[in-house]
N, C-alpha and C. Protein backbone atom coordinates (compact mmCIF):
# COMPACT_ATOMS: atom_id res chain seq x y z
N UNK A 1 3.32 23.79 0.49
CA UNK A 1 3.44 25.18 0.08
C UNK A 1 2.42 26.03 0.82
N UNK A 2 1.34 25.69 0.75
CA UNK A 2 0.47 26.35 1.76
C UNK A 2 0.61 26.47 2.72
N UNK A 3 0.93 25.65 3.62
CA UNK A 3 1.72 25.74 4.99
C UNK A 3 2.90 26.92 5.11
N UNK A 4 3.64 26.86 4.14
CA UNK A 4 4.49 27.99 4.05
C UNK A 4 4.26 29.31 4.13
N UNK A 5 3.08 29.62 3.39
CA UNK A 5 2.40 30.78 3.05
C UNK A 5 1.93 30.95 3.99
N UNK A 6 1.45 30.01 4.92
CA UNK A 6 0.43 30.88 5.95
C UNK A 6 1.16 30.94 7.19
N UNK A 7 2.85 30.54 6.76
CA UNK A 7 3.34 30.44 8.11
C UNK A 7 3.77 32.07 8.87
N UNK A 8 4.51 32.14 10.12
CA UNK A 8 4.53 33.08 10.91
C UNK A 8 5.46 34.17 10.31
N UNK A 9 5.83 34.08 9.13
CA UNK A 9 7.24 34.77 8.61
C UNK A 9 6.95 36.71 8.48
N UNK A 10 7.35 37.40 8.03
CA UNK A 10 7.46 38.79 8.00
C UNK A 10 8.18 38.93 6.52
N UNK A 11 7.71 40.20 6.36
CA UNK A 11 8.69 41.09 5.47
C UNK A 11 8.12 40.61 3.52
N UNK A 12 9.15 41.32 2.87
CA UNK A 12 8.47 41.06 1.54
C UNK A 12 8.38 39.71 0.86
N UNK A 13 9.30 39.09 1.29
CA UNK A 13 9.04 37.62 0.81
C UNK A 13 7.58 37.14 0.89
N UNK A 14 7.18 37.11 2.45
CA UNK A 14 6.11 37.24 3.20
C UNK A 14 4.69 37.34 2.07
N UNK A 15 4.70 38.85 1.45
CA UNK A 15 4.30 38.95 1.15
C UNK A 15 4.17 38.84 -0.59
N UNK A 16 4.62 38.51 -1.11
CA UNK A 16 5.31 38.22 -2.52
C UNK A 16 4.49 36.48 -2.16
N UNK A 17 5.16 35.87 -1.70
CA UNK A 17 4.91 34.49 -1.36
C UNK A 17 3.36 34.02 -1.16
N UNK A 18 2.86 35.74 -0.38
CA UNK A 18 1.05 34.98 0.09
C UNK A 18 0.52 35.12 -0.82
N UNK A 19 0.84 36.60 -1.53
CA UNK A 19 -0.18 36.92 -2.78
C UNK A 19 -0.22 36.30 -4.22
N UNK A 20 1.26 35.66 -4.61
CA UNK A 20 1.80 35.28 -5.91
C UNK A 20 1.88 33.70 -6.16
N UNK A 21 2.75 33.36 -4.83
CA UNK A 21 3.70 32.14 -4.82
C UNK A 21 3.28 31.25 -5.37
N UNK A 22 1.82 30.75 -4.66
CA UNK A 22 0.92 29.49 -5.11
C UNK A 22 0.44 29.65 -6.62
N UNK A 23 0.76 30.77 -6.96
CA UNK A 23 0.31 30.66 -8.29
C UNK A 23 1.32 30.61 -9.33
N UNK A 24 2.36 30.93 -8.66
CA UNK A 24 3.75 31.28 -9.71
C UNK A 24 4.08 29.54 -9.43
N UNK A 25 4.27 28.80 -8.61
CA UNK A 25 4.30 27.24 -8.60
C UNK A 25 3.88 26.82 -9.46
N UNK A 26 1.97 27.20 -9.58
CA UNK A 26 1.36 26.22 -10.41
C UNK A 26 1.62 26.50 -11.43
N UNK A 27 2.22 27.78 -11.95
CA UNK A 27 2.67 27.77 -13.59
C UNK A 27 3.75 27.32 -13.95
N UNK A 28 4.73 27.14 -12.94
CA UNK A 28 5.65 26.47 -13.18
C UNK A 28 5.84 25.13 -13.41
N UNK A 29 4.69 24.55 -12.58
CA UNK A 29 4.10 23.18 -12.60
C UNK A 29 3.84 22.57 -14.13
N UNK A 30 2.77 23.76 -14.42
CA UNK A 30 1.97 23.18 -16.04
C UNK A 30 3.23 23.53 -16.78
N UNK A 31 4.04 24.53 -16.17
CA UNK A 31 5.30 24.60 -18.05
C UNK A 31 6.23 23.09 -18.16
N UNK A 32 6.20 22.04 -17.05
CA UNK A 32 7.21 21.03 -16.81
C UNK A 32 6.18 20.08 -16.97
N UNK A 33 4.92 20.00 -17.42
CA UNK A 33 4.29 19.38 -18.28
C UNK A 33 3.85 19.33 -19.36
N UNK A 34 4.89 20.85 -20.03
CA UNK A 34 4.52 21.37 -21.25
C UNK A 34 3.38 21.52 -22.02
N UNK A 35 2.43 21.70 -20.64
CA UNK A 35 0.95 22.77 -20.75
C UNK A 35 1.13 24.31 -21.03
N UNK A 36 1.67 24.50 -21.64
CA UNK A 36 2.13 26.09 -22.27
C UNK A 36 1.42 27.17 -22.04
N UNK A 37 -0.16 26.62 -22.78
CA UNK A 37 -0.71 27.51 -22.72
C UNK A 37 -1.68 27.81 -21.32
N UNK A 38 -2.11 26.74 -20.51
CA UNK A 38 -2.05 27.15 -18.95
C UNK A 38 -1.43 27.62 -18.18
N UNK A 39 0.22 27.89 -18.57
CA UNK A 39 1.19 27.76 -17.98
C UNK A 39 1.39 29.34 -18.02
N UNK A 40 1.12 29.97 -19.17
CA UNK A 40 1.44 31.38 -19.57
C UNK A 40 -0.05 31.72 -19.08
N UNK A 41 -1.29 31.15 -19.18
CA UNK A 41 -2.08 31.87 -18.37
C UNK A 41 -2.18 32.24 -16.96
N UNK A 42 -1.72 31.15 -16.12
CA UNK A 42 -1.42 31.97 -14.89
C UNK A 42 -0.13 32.26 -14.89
N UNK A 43 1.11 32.27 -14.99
CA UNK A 43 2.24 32.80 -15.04
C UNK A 43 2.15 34.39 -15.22
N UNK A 44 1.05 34.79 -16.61
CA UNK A 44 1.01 36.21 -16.91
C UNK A 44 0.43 36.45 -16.05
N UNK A 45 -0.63 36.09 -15.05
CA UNK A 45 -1.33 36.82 -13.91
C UNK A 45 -0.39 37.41 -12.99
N UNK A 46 1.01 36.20 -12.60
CA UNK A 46 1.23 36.52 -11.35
C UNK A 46 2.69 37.23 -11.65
N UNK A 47 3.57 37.28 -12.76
CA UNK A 47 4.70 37.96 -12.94
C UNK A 47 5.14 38.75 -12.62
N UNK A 48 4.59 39.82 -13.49
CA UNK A 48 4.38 41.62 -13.54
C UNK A 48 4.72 41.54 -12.19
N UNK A 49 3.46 41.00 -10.95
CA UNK A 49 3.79 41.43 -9.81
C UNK A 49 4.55 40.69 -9.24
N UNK A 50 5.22 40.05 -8.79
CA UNK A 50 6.08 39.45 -8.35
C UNK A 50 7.55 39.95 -8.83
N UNK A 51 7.52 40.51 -10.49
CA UNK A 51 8.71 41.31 -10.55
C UNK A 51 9.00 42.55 -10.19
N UNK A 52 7.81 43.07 -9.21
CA UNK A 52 7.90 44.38 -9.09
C UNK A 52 7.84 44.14 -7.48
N UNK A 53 7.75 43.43 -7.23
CA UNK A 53 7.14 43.06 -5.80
C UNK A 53 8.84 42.91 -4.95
N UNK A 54 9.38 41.51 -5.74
CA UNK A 54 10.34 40.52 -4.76
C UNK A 54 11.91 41.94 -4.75
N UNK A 55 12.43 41.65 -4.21
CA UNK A 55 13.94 42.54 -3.82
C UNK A 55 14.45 41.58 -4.56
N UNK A 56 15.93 42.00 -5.43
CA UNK A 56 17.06 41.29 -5.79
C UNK A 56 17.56 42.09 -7.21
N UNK A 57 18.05 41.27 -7.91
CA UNK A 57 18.90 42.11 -8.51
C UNK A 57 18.26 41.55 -9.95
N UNK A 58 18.36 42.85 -11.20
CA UNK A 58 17.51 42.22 -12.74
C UNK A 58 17.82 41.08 -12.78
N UNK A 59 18.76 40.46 -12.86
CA UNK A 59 19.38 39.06 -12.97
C UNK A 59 18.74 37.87 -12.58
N UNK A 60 18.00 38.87 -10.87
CA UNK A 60 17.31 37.22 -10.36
C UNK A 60 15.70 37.19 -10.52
N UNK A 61 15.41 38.59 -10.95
CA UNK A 61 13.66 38.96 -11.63
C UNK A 61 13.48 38.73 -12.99
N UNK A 62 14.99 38.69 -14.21
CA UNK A 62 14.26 38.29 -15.52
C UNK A 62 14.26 36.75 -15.30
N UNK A 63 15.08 36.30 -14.33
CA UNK A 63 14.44 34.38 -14.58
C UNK A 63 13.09 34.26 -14.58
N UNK A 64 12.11 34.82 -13.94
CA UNK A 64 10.76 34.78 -14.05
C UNK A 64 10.61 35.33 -15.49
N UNK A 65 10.56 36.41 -15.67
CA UNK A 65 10.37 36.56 -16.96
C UNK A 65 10.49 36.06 -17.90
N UNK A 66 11.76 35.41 -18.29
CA UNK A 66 12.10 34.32 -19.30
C UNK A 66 11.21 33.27 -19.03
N UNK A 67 10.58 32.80 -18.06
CA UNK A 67 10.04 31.41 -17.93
C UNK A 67 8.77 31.82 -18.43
N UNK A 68 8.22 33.36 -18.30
CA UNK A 68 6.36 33.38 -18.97
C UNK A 68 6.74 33.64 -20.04
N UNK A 69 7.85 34.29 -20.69
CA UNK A 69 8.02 34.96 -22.02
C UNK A 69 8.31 33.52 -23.06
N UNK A 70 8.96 32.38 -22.15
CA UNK A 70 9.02 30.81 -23.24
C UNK A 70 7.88 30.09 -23.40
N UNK A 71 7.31 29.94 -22.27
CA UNK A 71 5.60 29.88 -22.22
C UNK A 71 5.28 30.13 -23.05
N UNK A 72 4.93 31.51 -22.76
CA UNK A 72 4.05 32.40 -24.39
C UNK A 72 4.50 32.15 -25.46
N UNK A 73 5.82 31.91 -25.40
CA UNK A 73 6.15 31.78 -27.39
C UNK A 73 5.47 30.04 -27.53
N UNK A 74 5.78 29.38 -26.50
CA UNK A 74 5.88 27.48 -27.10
C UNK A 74 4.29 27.48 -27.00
N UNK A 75 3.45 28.19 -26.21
CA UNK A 75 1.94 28.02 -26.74
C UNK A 75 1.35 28.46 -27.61
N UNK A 76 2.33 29.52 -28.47
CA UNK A 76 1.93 29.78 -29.80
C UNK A 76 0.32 30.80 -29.84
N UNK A 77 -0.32 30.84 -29.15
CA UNK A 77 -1.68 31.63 -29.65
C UNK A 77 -1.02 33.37 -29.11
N UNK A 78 -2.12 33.47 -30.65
CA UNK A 78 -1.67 35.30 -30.64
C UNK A 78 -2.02 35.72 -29.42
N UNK A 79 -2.95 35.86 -28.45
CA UNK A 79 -3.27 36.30 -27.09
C UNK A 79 -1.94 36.40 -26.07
N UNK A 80 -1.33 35.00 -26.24
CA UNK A 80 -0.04 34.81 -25.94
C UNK A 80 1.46 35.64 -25.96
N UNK A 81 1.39 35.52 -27.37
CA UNK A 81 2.06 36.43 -28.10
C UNK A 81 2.05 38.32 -27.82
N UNK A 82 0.77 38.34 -28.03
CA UNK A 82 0.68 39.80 -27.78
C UNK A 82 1.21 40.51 -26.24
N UNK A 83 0.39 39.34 -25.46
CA UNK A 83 1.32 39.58 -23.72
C UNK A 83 2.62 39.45 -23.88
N UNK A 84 3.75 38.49 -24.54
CA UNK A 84 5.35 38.61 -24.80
C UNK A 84 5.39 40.15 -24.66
N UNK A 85 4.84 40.10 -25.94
CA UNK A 85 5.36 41.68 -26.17
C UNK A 85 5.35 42.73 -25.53
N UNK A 86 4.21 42.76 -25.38
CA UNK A 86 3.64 43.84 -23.72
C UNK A 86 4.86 44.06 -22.68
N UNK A 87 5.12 42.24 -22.60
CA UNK A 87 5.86 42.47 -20.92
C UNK A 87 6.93 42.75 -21.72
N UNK A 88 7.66 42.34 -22.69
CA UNK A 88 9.13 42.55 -22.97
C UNK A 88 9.12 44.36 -23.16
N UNK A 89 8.20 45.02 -23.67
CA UNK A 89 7.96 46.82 -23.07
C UNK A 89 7.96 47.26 -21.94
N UNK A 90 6.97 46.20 -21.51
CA UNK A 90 7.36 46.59 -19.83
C UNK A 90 8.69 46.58 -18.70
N UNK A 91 9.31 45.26 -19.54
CA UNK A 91 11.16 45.38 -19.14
C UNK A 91 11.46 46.30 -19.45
N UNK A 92 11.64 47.07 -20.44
CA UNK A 92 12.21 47.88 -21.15
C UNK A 92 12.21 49.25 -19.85
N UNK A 93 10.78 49.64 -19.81
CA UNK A 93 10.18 50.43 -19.14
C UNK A 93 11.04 50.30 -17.34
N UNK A 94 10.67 49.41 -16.65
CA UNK A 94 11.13 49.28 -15.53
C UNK A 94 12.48 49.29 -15.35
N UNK A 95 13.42 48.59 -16.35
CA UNK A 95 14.61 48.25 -16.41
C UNK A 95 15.25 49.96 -16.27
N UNK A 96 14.35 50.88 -17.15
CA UNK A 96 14.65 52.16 -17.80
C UNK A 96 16.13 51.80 -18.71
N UNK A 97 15.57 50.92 -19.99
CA UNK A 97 16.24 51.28 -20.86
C UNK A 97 15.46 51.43 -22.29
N UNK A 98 16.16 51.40 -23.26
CA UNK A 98 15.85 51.45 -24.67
C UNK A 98 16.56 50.64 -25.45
N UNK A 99 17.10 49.32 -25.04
CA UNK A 99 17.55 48.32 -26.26
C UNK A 99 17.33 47.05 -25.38
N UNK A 100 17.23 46.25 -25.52
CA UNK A 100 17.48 44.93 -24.89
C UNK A 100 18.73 44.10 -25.18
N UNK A 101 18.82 43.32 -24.03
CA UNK A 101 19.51 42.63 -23.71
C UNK A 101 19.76 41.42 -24.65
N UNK A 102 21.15 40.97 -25.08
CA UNK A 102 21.19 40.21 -26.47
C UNK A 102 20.28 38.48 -25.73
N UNK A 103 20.27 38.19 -25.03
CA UNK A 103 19.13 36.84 -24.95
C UNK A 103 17.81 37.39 -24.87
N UNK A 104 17.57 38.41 -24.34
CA UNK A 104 15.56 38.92 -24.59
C UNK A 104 15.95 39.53 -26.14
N UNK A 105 16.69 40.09 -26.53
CA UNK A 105 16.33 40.14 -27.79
C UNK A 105 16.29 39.27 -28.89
N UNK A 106 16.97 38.41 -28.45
CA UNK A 106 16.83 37.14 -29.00
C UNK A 106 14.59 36.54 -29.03
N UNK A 107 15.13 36.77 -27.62
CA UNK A 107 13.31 36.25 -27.51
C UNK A 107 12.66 37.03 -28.11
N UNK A 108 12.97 38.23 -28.48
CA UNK A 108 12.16 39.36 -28.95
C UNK A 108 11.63 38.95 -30.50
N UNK A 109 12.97 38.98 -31.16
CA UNK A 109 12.76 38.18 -32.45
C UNK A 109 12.17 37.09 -32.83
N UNK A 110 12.07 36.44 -31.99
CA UNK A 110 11.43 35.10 -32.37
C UNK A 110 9.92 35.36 -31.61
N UNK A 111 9.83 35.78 -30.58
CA UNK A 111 8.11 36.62 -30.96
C UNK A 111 7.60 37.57 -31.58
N UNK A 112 8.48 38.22 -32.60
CA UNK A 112 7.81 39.20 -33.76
C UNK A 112 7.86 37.98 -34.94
N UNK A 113 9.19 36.91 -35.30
CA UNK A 113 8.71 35.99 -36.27
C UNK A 113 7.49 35.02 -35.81
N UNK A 114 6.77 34.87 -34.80
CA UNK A 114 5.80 34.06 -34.63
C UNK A 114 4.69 34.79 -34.79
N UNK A 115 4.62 35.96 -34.31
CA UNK A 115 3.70 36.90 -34.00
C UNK A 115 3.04 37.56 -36.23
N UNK A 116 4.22 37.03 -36.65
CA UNK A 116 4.33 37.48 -38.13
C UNK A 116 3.57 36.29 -38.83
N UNK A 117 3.66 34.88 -38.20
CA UNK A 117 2.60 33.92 -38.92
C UNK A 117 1.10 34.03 -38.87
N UNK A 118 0.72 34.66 -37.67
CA UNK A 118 -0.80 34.56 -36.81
C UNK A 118 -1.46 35.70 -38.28
């Protein structure tokens, strides 16, 4: 992967890839060892930007999202939790809408019922 990153390439990938990539891996890494809560700690670092960063269509930027937003719920700590929420506003915000989508709202609910035990 490093090799990749530092290879001769151009354009936004390019750059999405040098600044994010290695880190969006390693969270992907710890969630497939169901390290959750490492997993949502760097994941939340590198998201946000990477969803604002990469070209494509909502479709292929909430897969990232869904992967820090399951994170955060399966590690359970309110710190966690409170970032769900944040970013699922921040979809809202970027997306420019005002309701969500019936699977994030799905997630939505089940981080206000978790967020309701803490």
């Amino acid at each position: 992967m490093r090799e990749y990153v530092a290879g001769g390439r151009s354009g936004w990938n390019k750059v999405v890839t040098t600044k994010h990539g290695l880190d969006l891996v390693e969270g992907i890494r710890l969630m497939s060892d169901k390290n959750y809560s490492a997993a949502t700690d760097k994941l939340s670092e590198c998201v946000p930007h990477v969803i604002k960063m990469m070209h494509g269509s909502k479709a292929q930027k909430s897969i990232f999202s869904l992967i820090v937003l399951h994170c955060a719920l399966l590690s359970g700590s309110k710190e966690h939790l409170c970032f769900a929420e944040q970013h699922m506003k921040d979809i809202m915000v970027w997306n420019n809408v005002t309701t969500l989508p019936p699977l994030q709202r799905r997630l939505w609910d089940r981080i206000q019922l978790e967020h309701s035990k803490h």
